[in-house]
Structure formats: C-alpha cells, structure tokens
Protein backbone atom coordinates (compact mmCIF):
# COMPACT_ATOMS: atom_id res chain seq x y z
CA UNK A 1 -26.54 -22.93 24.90
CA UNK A 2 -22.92 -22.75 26.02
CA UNK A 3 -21.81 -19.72 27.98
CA UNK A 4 -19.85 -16.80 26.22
CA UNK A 5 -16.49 -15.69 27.84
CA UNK A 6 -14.83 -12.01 26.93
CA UNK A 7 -11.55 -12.58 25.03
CA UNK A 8 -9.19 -10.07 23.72
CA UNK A 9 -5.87 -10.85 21.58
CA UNK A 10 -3.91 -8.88 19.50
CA UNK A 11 -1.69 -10.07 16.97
CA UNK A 12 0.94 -8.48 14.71
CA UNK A 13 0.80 -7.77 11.02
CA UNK A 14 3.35 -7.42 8.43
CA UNK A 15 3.40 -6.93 4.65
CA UNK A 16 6.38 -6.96 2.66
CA UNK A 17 4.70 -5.25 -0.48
CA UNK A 18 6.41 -3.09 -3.47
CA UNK A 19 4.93 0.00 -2.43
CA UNK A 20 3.03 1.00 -5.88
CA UNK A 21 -0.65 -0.77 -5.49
CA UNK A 22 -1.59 -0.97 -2.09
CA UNK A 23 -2.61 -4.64 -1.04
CA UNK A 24 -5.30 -5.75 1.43
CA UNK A 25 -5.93 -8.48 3.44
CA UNK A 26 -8.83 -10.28 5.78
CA UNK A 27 -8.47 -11.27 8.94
CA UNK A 28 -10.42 -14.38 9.99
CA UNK A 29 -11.00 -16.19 13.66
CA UNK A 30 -12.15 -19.95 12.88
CA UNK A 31 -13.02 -19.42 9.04
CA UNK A 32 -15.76 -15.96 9.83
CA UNK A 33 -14.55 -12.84 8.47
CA UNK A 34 -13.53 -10.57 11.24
CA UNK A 35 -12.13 -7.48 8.97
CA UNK A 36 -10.74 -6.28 5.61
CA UNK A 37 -8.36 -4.10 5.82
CA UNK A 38 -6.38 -1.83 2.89
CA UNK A 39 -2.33 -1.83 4.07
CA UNK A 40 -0.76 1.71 3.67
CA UNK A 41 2.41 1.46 5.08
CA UNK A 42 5.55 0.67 3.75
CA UNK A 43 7.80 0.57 7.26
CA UNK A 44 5.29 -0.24 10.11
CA UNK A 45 3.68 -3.19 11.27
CA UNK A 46 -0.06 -3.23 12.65
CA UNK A 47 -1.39 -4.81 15.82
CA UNK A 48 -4.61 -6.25 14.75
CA UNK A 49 -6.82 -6.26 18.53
CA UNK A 50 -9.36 -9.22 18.39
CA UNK A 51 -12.36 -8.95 20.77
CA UNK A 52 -14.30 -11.77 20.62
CA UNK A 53 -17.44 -12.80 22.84
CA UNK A 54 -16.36 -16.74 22.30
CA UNK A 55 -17.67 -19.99 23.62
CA UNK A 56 -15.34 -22.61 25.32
CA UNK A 57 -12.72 -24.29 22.12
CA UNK A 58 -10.06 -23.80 19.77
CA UNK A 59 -9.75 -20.85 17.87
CA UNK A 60 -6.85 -20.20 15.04
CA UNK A 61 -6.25 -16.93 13.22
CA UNK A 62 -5.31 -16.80 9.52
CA UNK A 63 -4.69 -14.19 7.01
CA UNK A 64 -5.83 -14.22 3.13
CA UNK A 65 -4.16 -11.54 1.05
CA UNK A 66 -6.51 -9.67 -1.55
CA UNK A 67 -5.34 -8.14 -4.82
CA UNK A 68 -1.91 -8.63 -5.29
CA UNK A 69 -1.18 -12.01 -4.15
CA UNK A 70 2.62 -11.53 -5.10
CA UNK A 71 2.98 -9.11 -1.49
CA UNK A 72 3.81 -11.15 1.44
CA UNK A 73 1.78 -10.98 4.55
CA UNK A 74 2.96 -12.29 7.81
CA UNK A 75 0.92 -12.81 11.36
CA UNK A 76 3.49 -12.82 14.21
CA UNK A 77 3.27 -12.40 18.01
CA UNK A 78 -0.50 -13.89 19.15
CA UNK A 79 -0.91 -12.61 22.54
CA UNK A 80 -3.99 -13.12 25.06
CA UNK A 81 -4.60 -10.13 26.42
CA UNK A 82 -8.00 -10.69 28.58
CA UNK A 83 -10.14 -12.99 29.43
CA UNK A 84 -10.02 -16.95 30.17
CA UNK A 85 -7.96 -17.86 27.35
CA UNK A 86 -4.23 -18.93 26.55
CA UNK A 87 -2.05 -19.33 23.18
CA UNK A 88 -1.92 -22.93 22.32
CA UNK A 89 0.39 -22.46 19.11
CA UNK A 90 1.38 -20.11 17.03
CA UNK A 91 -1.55 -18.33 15.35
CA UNK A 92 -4.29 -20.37 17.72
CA UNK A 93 -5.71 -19.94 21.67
CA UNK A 94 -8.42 -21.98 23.68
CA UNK A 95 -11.00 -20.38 25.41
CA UNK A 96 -11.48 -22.42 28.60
C-alpha cells in the first residue's frame, strides 16, 4: 500500500455562457468525479480548491461541460497550494 500525502490546489474557472439557461460542469482529478457544479454568474470567475489525500504520480485536471455544450468553459491558473506536490503543466501536478 503506497503512502497518502495531503495536497491542496486550486484552480480557476471560467464560463463564457449566454446568460439565459444556466450551464454546469464536472470537475475531475485523473478521470474520478470530484464535483458538479451549476454556474450562476455571468461576470466572475470561481476558484475551484482541490483537496486530495493522493498517492505518489501524475495527476491532470479536466473539465466536461453539462447541458449546454455551446457555453465555453475554461480552467486557468493550477496552483499547488500545500503539500509535496508541484505543477508539471498546465492543468496537471505530481505528487512526489
């Protein structure tokens, strides 16, 4: 059994949406479902914060839009926050 390591990140989301039917999105680390979210906001952007008991690896954050696939989502800023971890690429991080 490896040994789990405390890792927090946040990263920034956007939507670029029409503002009539609210889209939503999920938020996944490595393929598992880490939330669902309904967007509200027209002029803000969210900072998602990712804890994550995680075993030694690559991890990569992705995005896939529910409902109205026409809105644009966008994932920006991956930052490590805590823990033994650092940002590899754009949307990924190893856990050391």
């Amino acid at each position: 059994m490896q040994d789990l390591h405390f890792v927090k990140v946040t990263v920034d989301v956007d939507c670029a949406w029409n503002g009539t039917t609210a889209p939503g999105y999920r938020l996944f680390v490595n393929n598992e479902l880490l939330n669902e979210r309904q967007w509200r906001w027209t002029d803000k952007m969210l900072c998602e914060v990712i804890p994550l008991a995680a075993s030694s690896g690559g991890y990569t954050i992705s995005l896939e839009p529910v409902g109205n696939v026409t809105d644009k989502f966008t994932l920006t800023n991956l930052q490590v926050v805590e823990g033994p971890a650092e940002k590899t690429a754009d949307m990924e991080f190893r856990v050391q």
